[in-house]
Each structure stands twice: as C-alpha cells, then as structure tokens.
Protein backbone atom coordinates (compact mmCIF):
# COMPACT_ATOMS: atom_id res chain seq x y z
CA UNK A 1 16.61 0.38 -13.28
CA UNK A 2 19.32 -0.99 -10.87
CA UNK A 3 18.34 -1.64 -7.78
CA UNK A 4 21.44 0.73 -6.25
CA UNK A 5 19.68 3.70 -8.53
CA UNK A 6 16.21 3.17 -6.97
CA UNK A 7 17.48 3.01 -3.04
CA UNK A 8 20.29 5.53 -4.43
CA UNK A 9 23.03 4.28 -2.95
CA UNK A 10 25.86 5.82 -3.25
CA UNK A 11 28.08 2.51 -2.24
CA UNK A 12 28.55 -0.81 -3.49
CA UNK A 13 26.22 -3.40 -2.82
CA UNK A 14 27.54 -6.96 -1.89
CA UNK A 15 25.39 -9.52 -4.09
CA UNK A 16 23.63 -11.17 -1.49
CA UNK A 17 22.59 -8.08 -0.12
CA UNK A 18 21.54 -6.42 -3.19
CA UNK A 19 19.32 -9.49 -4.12
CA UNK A 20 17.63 -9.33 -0.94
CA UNK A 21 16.57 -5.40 -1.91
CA UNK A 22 15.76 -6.38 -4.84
CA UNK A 23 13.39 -9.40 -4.15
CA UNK A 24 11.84 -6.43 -1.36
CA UNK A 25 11.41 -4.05 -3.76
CA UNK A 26 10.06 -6.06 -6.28
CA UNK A 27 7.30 -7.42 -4.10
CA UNK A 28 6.42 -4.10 -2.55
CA UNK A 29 6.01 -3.33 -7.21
CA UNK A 30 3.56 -6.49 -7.82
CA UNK A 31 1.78 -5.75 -4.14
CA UNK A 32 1.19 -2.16 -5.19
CA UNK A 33 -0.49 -2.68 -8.23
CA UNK A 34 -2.17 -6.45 -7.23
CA UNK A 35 -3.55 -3.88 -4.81
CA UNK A 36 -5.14 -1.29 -7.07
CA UNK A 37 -7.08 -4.41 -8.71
CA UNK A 38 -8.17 -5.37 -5.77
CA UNK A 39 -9.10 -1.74 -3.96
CA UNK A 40 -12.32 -1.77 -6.12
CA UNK A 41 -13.69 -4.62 -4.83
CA UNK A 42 -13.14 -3.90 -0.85
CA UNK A 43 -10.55 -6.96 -1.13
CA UNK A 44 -6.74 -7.13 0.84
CA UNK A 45 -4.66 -9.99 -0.87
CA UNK A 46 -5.02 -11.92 2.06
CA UNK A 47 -8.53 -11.98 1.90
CA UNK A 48 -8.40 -12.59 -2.17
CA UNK A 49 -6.01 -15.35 -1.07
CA UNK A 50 -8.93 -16.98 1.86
CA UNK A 51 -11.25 -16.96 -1.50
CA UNK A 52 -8.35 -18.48 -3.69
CA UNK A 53 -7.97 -21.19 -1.28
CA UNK A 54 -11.62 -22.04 -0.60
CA UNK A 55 -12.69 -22.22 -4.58
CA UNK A 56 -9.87 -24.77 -4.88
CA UNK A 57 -11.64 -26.81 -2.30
CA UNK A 58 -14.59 -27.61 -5.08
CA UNK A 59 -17.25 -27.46 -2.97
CA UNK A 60 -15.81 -28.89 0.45
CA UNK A 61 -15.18 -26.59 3.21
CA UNK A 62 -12.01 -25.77 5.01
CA UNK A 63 -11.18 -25.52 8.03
CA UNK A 64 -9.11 -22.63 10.14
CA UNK A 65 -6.19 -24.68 10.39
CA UNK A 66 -6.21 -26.07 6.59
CA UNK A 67 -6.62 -22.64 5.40
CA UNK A 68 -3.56 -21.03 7.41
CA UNK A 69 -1.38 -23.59 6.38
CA UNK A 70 -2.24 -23.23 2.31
CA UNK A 71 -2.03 -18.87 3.40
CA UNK A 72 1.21 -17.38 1.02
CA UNK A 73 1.69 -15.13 4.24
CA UNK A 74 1.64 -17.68 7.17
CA UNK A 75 1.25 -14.67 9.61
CA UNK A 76 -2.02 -13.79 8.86
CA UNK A 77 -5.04 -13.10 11.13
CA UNK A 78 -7.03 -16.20 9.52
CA UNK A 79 -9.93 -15.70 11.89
CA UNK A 80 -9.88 -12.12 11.28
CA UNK A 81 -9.95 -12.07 7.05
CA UNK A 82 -13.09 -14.96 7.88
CA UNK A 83 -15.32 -12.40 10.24
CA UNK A 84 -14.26 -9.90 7.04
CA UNK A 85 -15.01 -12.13 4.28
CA UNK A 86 -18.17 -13.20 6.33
CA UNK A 87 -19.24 -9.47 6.69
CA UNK A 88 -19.58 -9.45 2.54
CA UNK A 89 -21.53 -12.97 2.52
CA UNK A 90 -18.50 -14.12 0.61
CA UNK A 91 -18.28 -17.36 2.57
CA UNK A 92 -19.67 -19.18 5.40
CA UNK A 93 -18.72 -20.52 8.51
CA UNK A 94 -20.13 -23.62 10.22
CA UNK A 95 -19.35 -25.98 13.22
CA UNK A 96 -17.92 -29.18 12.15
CA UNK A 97 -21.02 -31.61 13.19
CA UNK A 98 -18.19 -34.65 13.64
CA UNK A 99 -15.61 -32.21 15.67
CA UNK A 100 -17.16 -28.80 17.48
CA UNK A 101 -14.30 -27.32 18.09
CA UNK A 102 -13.80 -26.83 13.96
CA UNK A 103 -15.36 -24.16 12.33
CA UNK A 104 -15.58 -25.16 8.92
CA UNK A 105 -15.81 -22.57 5.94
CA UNK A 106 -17.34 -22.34 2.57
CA UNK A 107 -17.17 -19.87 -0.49
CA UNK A 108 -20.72 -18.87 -1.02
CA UNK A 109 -21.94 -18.10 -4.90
CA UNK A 110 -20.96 -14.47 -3.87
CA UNK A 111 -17.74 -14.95 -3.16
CA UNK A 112 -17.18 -17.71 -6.27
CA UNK A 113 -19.01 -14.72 -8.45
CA UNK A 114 -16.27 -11.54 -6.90
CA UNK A 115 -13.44 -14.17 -8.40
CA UNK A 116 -14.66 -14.89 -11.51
CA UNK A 117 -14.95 -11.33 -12.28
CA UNK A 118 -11.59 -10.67 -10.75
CA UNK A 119 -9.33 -13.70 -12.65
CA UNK A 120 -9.12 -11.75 -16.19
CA UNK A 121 -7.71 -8.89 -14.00
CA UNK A 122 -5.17 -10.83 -12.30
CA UNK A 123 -4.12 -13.18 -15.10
CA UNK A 124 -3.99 -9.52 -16.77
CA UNK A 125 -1.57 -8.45 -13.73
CA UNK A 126 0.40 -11.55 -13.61
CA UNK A 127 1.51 -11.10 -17.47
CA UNK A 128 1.83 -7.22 -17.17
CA UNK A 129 5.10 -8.90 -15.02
CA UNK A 130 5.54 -12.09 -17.18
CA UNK A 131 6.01 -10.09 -20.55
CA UNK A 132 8.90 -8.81 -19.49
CA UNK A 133 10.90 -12.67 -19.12
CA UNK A 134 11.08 -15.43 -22.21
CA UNK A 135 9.41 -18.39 -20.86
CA UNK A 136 12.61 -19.92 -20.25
CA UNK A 137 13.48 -17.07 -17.78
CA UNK A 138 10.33 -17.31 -15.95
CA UNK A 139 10.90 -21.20 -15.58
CA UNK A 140 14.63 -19.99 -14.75
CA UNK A 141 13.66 -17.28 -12.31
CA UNK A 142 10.65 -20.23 -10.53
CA UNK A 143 13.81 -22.68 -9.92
CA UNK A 144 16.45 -19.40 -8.63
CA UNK A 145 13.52 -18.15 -5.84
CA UNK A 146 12.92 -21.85 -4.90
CA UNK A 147 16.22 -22.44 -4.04
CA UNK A 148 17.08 -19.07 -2.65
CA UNK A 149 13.77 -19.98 -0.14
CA UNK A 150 15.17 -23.03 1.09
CA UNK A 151 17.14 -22.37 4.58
CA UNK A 152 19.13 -24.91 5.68
C-alpha cells in the first residue's frame, strides 16, 4: 500500500517528504510486532537491546557510558533499563574496583538464557520483513538508509 493511501492523503506528496512518512511508518510496523515478541517476556526493545549489547561483550562487563553509546536509540534512560533489567536478575551491576565512579555491568546466565530463547523469534521477525526484498534489494535498501542517515 502507498504510503499517501495509509495517511490518506488526499494531496500530493513531495518525495522527500513522503520518504520521511514512510521510513516513520515503517518503523512504527517492525516496532509493533518486534513488540508482541517481546511482550511475553516482560522485555521493551531497549531493554532487549541492554541484553544484545552485553552478550556481545563475551563475558566482560560494560560500563554505563559504553553501553549508551552502542544503544540504537541514543536517548534512552540507560540507568533506568539497568535498575529494570537488574529487577529480573538479568544482569549485574558492580563498582569498577580500578575507577569507583564506574558501575560496571554483566549479563547473568538468566539474562544469556531469556536471549537464547528469544533469537529464533527475532531472526523469525527479521525475515517475516526480509522475504519481502531479493537479497540484492536488502543490500540496496542497507546502502539507501545509510546514506539518507548521514547529515551533513
């Protein structure tokens, strides 16, 4: 469906704007159902995302600032989706014994355990999206947002 059919617009769109809406809409689409896999298990994506990051560590723990900067949205509460993520004994959180003022933070075998059960589901969700692009149009579509991200 056209983008000017869902928001039912009854003018015409400039490009640029209608590529904007449809990059919006398209996000609020893979959100909404990321979401549903996710509802289950007491997760937000943010918090999914703290997890993400913290398994790719291999074993080492993160701290605050490493883990905001590696965050897909960079306006997150980090400190907030810890005491959460803490709350479910999915990680830990430590003072740094070289710096005090870092808190370090570790995903516990709980936390390691909630995403192995949840990968299937979201390699699941991410070719629900995939199936409907050739792989050249996915590797088309990486390069297009990349570019359309960069601000100069």
């Amino acid at each position: 469906m056209r983008i000017e059919e869902v928001i039912k617009s009854t003018v015409a769109l400039e490009d640029a704007k209608k590529v904007i809406l449809n990059i919006m809409f398209t996000q609020n689409v893979i959100s909404d159902k990321f979401n549903e896999i996710l509802k289950p298990y007491d997760l937000s994506s943010e918090q999914y995302n703290v997890l993400r990051i913290l398994r790719g560590q291999k074993g080492n723990p993160a701290n605050m600032c490493v883990i905001q900067e590696r965050m897909i949205a960079k306006n997150s509460n980090t400190t907030r989706l810890i005491d959460k993520l803490l709350l479910k004994d999915f990680v830990t959180r430590e003072v740094c014994p070289d710096n005090r003022r870092k808190i370090e933070v570790l995903i516990t075998e709980k936390g390691l355990a909630i995403l192995t059960e949840l990968d299937p589901k979201v390699s699941e969700h991410e070719q629900l999206f995939a199936a409907n692009l050739s792989k050249t149009e996915l590797e088309q579509l990486n390069v297009l947002l990349e570019k359309y991200r960069k601000i100069n």
